[in-house]
C-alpha atoms as a PDB file:
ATOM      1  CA  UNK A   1      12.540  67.594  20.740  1.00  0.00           C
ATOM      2  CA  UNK A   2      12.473  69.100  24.583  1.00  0.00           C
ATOM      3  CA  UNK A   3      10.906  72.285  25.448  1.00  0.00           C
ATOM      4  CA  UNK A   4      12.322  73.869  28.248  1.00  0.00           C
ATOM      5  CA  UNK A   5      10.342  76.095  30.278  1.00  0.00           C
ATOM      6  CA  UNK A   6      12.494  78.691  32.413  1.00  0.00           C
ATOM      7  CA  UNK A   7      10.556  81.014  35.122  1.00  0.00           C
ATOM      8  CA  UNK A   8       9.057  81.353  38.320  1.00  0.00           C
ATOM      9  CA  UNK A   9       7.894  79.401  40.197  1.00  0.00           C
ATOM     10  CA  UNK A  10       5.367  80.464  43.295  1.00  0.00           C
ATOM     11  CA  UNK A  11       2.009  79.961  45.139  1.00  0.00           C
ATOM     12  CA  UNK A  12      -0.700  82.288  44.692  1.00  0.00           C
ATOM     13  CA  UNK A  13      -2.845  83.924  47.350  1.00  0.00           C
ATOM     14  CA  UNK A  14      -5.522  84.664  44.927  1.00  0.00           C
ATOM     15  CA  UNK A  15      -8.428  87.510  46.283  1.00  0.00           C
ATOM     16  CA  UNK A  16     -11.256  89.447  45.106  1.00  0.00           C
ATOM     17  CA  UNK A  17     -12.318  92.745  46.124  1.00  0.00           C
ATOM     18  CA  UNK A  18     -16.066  93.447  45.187  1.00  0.00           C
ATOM     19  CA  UNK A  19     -15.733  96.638  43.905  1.00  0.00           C
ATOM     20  CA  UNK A  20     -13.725  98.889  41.759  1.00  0.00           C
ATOM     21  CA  UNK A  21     -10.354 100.108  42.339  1.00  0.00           C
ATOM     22  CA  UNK A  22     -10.993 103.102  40.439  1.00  0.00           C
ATOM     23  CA  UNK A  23     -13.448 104.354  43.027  1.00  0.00           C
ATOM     24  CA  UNK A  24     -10.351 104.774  45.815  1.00  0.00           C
ATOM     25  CA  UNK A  25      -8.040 105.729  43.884  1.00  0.00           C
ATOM     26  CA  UNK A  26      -7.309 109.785  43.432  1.00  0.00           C
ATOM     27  CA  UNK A  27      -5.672 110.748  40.316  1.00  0.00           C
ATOM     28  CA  UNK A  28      -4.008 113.712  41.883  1.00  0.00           C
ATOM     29  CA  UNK A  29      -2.800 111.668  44.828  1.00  0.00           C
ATOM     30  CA  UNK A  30      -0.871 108.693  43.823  1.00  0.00           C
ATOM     31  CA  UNK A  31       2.053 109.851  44.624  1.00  0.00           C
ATOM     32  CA  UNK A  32       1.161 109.995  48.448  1.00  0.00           C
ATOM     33  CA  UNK A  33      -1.366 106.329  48.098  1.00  0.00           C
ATOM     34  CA  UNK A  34      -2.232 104.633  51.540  1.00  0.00           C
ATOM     35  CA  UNK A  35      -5.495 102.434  50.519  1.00  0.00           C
ATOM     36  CA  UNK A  36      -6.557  99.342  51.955  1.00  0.00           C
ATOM     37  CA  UNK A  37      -9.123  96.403  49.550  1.00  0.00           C
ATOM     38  CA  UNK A  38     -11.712  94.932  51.832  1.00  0.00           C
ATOM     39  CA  UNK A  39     -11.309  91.238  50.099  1.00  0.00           C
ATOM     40  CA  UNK A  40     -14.062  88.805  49.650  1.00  0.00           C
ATOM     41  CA  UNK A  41     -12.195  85.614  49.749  1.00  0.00           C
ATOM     42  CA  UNK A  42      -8.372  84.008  49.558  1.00  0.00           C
ATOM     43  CA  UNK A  43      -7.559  81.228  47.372  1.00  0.00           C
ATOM     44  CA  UNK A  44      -4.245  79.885  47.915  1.00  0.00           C
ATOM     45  CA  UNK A  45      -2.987  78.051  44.342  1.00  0.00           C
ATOM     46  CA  UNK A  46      -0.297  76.796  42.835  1.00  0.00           C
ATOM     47  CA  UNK A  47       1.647  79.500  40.429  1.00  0.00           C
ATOM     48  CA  UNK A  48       4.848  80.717  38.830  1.00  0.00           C
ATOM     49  CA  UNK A  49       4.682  81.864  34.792  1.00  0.00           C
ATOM     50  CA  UNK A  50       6.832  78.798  33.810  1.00  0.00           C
ATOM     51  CA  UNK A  51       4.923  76.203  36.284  1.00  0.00           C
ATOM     52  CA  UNK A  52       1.642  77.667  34.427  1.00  0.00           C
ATOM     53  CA  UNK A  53       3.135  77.683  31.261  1.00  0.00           C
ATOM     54  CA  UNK A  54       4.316  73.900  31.788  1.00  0.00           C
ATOM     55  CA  UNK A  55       1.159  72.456  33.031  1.00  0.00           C
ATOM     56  CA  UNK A  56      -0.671  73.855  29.904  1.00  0.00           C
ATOM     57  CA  UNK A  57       1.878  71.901  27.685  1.00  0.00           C
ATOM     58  CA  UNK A  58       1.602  68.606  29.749  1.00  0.00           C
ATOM     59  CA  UNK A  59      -2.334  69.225  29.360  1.00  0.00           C
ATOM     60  CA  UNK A  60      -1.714  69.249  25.821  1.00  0.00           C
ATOM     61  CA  UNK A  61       0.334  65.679  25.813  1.00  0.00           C
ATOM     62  CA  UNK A  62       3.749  67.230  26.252  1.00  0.00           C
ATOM     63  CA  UNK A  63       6.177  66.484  28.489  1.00  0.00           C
ATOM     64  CA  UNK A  64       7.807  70.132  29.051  1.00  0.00           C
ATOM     65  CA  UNK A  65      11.297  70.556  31.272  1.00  0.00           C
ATOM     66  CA  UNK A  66      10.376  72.901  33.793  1.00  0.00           C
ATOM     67  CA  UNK A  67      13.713  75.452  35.030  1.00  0.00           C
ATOM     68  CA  UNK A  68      13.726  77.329  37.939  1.00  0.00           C
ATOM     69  CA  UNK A  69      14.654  77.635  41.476  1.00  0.00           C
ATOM     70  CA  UNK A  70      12.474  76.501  44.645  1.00  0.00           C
ATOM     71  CA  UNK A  71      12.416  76.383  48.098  1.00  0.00           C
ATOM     72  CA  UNK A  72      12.062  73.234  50.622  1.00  0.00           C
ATOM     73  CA  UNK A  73       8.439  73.992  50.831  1.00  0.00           C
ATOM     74  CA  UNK A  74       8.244  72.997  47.205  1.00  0.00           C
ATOM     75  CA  UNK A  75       7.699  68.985  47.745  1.00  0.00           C
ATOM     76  CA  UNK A  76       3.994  68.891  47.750  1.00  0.00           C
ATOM     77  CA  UNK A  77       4.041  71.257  44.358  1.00  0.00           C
ATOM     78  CA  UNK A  78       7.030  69.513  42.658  1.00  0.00           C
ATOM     79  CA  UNK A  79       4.777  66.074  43.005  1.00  0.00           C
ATOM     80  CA  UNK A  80       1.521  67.716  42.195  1.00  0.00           C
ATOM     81  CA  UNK A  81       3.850  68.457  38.774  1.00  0.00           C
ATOM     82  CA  UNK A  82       5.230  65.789  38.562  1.00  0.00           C
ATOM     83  CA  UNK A  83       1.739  63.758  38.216  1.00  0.00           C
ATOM     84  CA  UNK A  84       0.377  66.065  35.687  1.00  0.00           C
ATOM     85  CA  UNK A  85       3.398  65.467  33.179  1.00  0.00           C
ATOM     86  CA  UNK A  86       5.784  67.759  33.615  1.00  0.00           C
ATOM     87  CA  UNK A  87       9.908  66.925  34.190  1.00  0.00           C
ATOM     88  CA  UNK A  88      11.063  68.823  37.221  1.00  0.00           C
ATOM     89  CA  UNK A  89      14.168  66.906  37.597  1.00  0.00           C
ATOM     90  CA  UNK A  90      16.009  70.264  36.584  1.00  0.00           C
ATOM     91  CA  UNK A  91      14.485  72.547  39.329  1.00  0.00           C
ATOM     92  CA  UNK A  92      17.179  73.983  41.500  1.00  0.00           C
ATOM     93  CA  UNK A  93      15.996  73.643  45.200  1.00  0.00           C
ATOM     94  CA  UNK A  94      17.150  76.288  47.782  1.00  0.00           C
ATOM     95  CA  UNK A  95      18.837  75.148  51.227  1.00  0.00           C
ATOM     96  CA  UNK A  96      17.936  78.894  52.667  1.00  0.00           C
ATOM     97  CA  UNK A  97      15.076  80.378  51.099  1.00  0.00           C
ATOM     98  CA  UNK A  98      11.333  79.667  50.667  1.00  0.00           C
ATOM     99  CA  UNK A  99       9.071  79.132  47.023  1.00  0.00           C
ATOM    100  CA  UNK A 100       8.458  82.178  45.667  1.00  0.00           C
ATOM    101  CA  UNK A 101       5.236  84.032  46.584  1.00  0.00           C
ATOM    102  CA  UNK A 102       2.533  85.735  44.090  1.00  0.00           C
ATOM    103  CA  UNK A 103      -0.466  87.752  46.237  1.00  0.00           C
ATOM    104  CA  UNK A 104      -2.967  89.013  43.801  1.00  0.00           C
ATOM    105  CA  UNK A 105      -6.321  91.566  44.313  1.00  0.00           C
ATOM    106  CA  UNK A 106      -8.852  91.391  41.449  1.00  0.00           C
ATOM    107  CA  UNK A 107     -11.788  93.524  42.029  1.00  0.00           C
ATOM    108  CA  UNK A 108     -14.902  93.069  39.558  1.00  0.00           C
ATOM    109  CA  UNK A 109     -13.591  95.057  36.181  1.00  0.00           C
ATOM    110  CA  UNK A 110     -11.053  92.089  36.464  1.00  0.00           C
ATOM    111  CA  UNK A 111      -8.207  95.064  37.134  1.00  0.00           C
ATOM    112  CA  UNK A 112      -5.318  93.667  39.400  1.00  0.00           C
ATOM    113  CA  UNK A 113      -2.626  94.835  42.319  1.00  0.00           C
ATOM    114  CA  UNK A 114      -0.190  92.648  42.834  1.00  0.00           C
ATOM    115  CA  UNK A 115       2.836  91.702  44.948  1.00  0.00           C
ATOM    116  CA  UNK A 116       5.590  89.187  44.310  1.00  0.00           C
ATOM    117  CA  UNK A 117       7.844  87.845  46.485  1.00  0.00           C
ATOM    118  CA  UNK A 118      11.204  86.281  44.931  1.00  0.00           C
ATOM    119  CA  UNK A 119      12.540  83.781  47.584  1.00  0.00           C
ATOM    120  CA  UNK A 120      14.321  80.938  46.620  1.00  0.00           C
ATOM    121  CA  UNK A 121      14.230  82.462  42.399  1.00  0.00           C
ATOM    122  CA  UNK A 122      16.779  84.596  43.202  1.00  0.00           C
ATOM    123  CA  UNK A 123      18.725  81.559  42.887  1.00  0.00           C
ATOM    124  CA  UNK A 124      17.942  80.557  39.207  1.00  0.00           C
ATOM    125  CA  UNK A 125      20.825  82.396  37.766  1.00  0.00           C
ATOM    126  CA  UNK A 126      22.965  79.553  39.339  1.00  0.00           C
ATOM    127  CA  UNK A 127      21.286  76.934  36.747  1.00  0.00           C
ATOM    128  CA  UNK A 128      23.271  76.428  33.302  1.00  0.00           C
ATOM    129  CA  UNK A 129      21.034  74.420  30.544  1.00  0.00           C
ATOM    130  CA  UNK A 130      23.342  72.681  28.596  1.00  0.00           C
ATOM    131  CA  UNK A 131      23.399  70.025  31.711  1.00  0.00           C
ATOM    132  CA  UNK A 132      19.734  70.157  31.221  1.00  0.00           C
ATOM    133  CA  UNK A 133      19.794  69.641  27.230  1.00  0.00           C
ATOM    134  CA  UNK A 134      22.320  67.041  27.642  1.00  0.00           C
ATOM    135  CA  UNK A 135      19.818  65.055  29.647  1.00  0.00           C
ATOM    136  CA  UNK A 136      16.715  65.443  27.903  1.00  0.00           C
ATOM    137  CA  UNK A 137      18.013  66.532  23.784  1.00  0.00           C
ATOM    138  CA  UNK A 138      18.073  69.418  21.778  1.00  0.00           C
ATOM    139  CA  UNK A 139      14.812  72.040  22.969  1.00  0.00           C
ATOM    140  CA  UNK A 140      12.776  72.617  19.921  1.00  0.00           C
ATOM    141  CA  UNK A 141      12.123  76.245  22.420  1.00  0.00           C
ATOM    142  CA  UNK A 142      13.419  77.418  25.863  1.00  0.00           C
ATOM    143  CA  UNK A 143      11.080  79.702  26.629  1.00  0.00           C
ATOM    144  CA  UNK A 144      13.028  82.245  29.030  1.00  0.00           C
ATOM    145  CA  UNK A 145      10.360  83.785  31.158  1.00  0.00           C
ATOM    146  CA  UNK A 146       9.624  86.119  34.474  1.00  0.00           C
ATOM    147  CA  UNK A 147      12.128  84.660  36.736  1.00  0.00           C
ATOM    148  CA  UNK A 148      15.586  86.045  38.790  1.00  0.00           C
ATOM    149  CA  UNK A 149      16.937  89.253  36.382  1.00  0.00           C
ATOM    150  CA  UNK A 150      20.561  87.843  36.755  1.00  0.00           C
ATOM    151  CA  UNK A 151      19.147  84.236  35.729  1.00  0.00           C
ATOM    152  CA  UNK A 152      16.845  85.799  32.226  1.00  0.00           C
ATOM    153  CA  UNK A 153      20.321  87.084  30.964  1.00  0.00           C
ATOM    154  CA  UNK A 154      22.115  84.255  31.431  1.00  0.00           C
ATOM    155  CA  UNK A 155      19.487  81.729  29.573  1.00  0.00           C
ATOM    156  CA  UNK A 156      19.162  84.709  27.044  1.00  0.00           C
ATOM    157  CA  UNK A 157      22.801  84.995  26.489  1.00  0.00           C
ATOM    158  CA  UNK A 158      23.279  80.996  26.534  1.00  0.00           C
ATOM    159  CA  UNK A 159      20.803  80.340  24.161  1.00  0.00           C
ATOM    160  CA  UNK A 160      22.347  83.049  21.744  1.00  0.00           C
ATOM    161  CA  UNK A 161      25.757  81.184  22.235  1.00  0.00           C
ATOM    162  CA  UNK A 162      24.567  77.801  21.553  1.00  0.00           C
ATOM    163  CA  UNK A 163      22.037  78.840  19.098  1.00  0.00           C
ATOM    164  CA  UNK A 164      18.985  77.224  21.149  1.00  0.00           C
ATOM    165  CA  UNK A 165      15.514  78.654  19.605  1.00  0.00           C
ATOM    166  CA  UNK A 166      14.573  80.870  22.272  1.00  0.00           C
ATOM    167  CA  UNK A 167      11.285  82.305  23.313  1.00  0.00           C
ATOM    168  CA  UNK A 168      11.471  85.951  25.079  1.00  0.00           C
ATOM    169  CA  UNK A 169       8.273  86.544  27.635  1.00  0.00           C
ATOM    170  CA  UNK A 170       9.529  88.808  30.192  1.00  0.00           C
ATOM    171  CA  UNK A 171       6.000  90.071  30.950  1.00  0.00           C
ATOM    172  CA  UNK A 172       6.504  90.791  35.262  1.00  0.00           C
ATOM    173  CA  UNK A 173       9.589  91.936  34.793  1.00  0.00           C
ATOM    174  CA  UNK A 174       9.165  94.738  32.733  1.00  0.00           C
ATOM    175  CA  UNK A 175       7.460  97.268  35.064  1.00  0.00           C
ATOM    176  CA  UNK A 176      10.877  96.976  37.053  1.00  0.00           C
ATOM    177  CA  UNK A 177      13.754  96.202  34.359  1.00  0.00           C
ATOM    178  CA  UNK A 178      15.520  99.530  32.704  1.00  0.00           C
ATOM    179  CA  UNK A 179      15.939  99.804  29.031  1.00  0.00           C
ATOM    180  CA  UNK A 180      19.650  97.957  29.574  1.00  0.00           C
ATOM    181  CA  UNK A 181      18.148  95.108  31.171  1.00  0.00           C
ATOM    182  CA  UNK A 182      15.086  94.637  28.398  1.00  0.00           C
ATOM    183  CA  UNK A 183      17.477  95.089  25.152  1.00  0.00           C
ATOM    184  CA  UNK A 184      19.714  91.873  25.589  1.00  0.00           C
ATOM    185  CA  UNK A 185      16.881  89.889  26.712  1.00  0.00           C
ATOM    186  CA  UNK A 186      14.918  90.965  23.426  1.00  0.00           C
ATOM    187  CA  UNK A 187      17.043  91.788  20.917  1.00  0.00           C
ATOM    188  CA  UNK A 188      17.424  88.216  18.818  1.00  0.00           C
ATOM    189  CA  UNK A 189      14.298  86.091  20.224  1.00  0.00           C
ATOM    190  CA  UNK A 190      13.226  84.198  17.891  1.00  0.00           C
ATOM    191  CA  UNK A 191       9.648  84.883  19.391  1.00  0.00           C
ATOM    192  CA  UNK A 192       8.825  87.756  21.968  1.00  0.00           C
ATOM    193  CA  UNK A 193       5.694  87.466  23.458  1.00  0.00           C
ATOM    194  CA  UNK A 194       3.824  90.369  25.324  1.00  0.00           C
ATOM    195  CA  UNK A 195       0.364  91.832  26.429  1.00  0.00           C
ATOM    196  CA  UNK A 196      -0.366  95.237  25.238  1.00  0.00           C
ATOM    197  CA  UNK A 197       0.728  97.146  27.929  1.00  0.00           C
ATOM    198  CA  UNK A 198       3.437  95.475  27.885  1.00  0.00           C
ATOM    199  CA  UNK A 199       4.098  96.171  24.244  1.00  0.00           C
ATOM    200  CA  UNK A 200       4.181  99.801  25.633  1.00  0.00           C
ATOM    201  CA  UNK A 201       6.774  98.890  28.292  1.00  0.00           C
ATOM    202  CA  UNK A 202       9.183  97.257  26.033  1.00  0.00           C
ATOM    203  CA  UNK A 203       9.295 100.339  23.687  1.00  0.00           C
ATOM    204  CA  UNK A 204       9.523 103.002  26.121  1.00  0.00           C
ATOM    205  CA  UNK A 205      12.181 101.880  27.826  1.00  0.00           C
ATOM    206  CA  UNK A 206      14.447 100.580  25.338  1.00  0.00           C
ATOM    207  CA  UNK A 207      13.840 103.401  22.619  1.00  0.00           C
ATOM    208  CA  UNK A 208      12.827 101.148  19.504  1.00  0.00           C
ATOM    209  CA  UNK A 209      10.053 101.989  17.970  1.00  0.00           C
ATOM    210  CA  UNK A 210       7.566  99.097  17.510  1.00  0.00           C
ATOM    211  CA  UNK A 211       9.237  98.261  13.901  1.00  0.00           C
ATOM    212  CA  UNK A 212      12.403  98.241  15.259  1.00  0.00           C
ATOM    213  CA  UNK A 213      11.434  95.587  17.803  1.00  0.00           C
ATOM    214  CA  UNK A 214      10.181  93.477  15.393  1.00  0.00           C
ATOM    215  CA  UNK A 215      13.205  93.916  13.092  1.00  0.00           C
ATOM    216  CA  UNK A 216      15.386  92.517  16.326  1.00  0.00           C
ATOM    217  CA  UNK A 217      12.977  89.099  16.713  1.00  0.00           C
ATOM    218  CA  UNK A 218      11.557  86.988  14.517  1.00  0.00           C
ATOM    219  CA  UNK A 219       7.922  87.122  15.627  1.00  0.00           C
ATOM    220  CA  UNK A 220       5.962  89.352  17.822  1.00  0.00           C
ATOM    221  CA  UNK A 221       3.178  87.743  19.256  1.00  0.00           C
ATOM    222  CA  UNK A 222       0.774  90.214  21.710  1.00  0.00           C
ATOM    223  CA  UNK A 223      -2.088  89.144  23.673  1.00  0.00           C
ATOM    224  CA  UNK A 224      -4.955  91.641  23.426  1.00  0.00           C
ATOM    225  CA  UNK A 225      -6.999  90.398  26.417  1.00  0.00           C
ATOM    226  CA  UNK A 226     -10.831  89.870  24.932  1.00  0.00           C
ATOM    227  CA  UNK A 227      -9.982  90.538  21.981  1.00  0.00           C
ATOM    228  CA  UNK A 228      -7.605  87.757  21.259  1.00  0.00           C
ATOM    229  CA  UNK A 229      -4.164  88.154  19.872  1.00  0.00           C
ATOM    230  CA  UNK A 230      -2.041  89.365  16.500  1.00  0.00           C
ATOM    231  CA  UNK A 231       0.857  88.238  15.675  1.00  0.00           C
ATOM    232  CA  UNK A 232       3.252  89.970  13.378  1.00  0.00           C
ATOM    233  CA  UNK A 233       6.958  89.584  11.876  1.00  0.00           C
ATOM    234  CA  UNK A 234       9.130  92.675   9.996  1.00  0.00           C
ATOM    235  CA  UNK A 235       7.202  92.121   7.075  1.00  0.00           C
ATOM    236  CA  UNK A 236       3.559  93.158   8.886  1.00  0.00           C
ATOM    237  CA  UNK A 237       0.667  91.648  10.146  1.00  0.00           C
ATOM    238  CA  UNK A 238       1.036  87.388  10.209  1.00  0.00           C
ATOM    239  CA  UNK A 239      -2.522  86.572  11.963  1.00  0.00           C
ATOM    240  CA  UNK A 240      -5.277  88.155  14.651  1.00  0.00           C
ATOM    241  CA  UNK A 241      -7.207  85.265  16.161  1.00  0.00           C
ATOM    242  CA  UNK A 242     -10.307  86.024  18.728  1.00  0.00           C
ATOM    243  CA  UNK A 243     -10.615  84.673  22.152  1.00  0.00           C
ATOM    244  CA  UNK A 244     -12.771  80.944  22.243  1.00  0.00           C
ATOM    245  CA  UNK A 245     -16.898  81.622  21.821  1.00  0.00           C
ATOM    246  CA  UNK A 246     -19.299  81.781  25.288  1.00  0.00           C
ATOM    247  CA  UNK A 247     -15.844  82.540  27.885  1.00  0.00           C
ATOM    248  CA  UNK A 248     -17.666  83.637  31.268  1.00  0.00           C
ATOM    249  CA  UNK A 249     -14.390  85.053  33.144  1.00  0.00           C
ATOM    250  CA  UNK A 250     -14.036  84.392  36.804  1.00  0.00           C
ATOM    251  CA  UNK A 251     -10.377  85.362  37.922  1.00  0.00           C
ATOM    252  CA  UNK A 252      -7.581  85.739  35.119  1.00  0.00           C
ATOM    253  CA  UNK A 253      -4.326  85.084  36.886  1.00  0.00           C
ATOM    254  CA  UNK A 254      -2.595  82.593  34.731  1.00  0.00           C
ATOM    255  CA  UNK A 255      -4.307  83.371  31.771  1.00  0.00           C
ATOM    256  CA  UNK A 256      -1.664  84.707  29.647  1.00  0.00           C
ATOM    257  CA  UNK A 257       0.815  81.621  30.576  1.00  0.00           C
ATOM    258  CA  UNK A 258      -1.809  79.593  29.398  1.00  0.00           C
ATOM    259  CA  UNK A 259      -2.176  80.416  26.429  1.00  0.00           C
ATOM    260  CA  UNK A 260       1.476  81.052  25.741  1.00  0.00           C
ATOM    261  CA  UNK A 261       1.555  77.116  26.825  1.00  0.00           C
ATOM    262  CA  UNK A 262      -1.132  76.348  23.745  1.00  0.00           C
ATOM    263  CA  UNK A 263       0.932  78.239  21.326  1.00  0.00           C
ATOM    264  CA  UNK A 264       4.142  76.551  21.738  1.00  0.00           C
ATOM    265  CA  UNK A 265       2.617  73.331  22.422  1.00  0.00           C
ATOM    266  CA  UNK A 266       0.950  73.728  18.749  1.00  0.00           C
ATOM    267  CA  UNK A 267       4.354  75.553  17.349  1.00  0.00           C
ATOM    268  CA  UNK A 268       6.016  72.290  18.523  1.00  0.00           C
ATOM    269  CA  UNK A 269       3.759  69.327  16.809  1.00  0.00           C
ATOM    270  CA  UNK A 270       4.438  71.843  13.537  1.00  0.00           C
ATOM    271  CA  UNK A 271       1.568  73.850  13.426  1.00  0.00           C
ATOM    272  CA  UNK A 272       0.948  77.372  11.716  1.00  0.00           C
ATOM    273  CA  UNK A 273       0.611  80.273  13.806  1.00  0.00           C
ATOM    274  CA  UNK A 274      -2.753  80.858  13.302  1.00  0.00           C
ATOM    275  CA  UNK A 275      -3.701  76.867  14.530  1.00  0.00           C
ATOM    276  CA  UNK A 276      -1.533  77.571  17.225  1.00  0.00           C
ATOM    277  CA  UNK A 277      -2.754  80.969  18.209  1.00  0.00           C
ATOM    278  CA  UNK A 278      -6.670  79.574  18.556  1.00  0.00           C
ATOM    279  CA  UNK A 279      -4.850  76.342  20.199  1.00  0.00           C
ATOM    280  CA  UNK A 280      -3.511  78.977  23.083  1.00  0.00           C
ATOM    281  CA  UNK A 281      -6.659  80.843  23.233  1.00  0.00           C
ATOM    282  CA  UNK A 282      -8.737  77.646  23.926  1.00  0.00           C
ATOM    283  CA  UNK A 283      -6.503  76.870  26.950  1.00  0.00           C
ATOM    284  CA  UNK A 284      -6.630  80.524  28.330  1.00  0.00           C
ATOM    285  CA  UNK A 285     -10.161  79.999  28.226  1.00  0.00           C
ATOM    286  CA  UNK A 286     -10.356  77.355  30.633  1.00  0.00           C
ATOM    287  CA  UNK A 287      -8.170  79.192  32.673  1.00  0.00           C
ATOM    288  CA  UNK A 288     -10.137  82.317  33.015  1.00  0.00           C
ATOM    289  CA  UNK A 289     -13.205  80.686  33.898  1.00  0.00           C
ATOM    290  CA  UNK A 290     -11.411  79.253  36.628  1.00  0.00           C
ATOM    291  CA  UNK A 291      -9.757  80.432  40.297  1.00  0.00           C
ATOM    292  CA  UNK A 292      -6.237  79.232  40.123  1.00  0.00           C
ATOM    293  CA  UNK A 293      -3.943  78.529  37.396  1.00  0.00           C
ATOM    294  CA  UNK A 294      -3.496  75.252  37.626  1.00  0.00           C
ATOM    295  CA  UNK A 295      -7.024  73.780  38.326  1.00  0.00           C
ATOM    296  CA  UNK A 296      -8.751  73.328  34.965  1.00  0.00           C
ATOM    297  CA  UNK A 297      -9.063  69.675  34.657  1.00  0.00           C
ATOM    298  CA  UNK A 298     -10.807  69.979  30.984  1.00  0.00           C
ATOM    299  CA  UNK A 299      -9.254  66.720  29.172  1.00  0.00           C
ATOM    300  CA  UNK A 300      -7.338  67.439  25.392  1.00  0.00           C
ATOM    301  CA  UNK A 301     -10.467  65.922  23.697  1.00  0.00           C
ATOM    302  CA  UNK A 302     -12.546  67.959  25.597  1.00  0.00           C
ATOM    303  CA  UNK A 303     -10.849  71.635  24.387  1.00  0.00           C
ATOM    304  CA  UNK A 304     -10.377  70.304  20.982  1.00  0.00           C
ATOM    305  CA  UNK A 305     -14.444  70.145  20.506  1.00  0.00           C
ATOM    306  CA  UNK A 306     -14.592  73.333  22.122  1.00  0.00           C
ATOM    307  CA  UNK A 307     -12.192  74.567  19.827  1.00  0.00           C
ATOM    308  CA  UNK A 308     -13.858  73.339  16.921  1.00  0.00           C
ATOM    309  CA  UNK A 309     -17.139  74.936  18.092  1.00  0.00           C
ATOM    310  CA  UNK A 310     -15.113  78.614  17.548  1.00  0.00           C
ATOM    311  CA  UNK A 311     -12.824  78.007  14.763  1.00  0.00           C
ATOM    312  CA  UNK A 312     -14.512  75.516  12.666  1.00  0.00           C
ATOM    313  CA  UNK A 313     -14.036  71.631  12.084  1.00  0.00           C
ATOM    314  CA  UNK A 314     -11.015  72.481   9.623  1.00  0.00           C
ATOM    315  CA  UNK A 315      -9.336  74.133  12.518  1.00  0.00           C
ATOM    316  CA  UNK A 316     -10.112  71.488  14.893  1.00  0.00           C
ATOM    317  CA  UNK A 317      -9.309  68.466  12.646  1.00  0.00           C
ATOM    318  CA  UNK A 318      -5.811  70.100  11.702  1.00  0.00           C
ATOM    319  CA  UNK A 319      -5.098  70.609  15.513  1.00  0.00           C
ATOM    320  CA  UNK A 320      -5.968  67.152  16.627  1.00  0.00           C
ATOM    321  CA  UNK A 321      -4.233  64.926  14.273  1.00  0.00           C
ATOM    322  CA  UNK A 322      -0.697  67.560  14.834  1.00  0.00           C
ATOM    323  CA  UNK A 323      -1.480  66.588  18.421  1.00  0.00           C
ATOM    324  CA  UNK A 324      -2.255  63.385  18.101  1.00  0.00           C
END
């Protein structure tokens, strides 16, 4: 079956302030801020959640359908994809607007500020996916990420209508959307996936209570940063799995879409969610030891004996032959 991967899709200008944000910031003056980060250095990466999210899947052996809207300046990134595995033949290119840009400070507690750019994404909204389905077969997941507002409710309410499996990762999105925007594009995932902040997001601004989010999805899956991830349903507590053994983090931009990328990749080949959780961890590893989303080059054998060096040789025996 496909998996469909709907998102941004951007370049990063990646920098590092050596020092701590904290230290300029006044608590009793952010409502009147004017600071300016002294950066060390500017990396300049490929990005966009679902462009991450798809090269962790092709990593993994898949061949994921990525969905999202691009500008002219995309050519060199669409072939870079393209190499690596993953079917842009759905991307919607722009005849005004540039690729989408992500500029990122991390200073050394690994704390961000951020600005995104939209560009060309505010153009998704125009892409249907049945065309897309009828091309490639029925999505075993379409992940509906970060991407265009006006574009996450119509995959949301698509997928609903045609009863695709959906995925719902706002993540970005949520320190802008309202409660009205959040509510449709929870309410009925099959899986939600979050960070813990963003846990905090989702339920102050749509009023549910943390049980009555998970009563409106079928699985809750939140990333807890170093200390892994837990993943629950309405009934309670699923799984927790920990984050991958000797991890020396150098810049984590991406490293939430990669993991997301090992979960569904090991959801997919039909494994459990706690295979699939420690499958997602060991990418996000790779990722955060890395500047750049995109620029692991760590082969599947290669994070499968990692794996197994965490998790055991059950875990890692399991995972191969479902990915083999």
């Amino acid at each position: 079956m496909s998996l469909l991967i709907t998102g941004s899709i951007a370049t990063d200008h990646l920098m590092t302030f050596p020092g701590r944000f904290a230290d300029s910031l006044v608590a009793e003056k952010l409502d009147k801020i004017s600071v300016s980060f002294l950066a060390s250095d500017l990396e300049v990466r490929r990005g966009g959640v679902a462009a991450n999210i798809a090269f962790a899947l092709a990593r993994l052996g898949e061949r994921p359908v990525l969905v999202g809207a691009v500008g002219e300046d995309f050519a060199e990134y669409h072939s870079w994809l393209d190499r690596h595995g993953v079917d842009c033949s759905s991307v919607h290119y722009s005849e005004t607007q540039h690729t989408a840009r992500f500029t990122c400070t991390t200073d050394t507690e690994m704390n961000q500020i951020a600005s995104f750019y939209p560009g060309a994404m505010g153009e998704a909204g125009q892409i249907e996916l049945k065309p897309i389905v009828d091309r490639v077969g029925d999505p075993a997941y379409v992940l509906i990420g970060a991407d265009d507002p006006g574009a996450m409710l119509r995959h949301t309410e698509e997928c609903k209508e045609r009863g695709y499996t959906f995925v719902a990762d706002p993540s970005q999105q949520l320190a802008f959307a309202d409660g009205d925007l959040i509510r449709p594009l929870v309410d009925g995932a099959d899986i939600l996936i979050s960070n813990e902040y963003e846990a905090e997001l989702i339920t102050a601004k749509t009023g549910w209570t943390a049980d009555e989010v998970l009563a409106k999805v079928g699985t809750w899956v939140t990333t807890l940063g170093k200390d892994g991830v837990r993943i629950q349903d309405k009934d309670g507590l699923l799984v927790e799995v920990g984050v991958l053994d000797g991890v020396t983090p150098v810049e984590p931009t991406g490293v939430g879409d990669a993991f997301r990328g090992g979960l569904l990749a090991g959801l997919t080949r039909g494994l459990g969610w706690e295979r699939a959780a420690q499958l997602g961890c060991t990418v996000a590893a790779y990722v955060v030891e890395t500047v750049g989303t995109q620029e692991y080059t760590a082969t599947r054998d290669e994070m499968l004996t990692r794996l197994g060096a965490t998790y055991g040789d059950a875990a890692e025996k399991e995972i191969r032959e479902a990915l083999a």
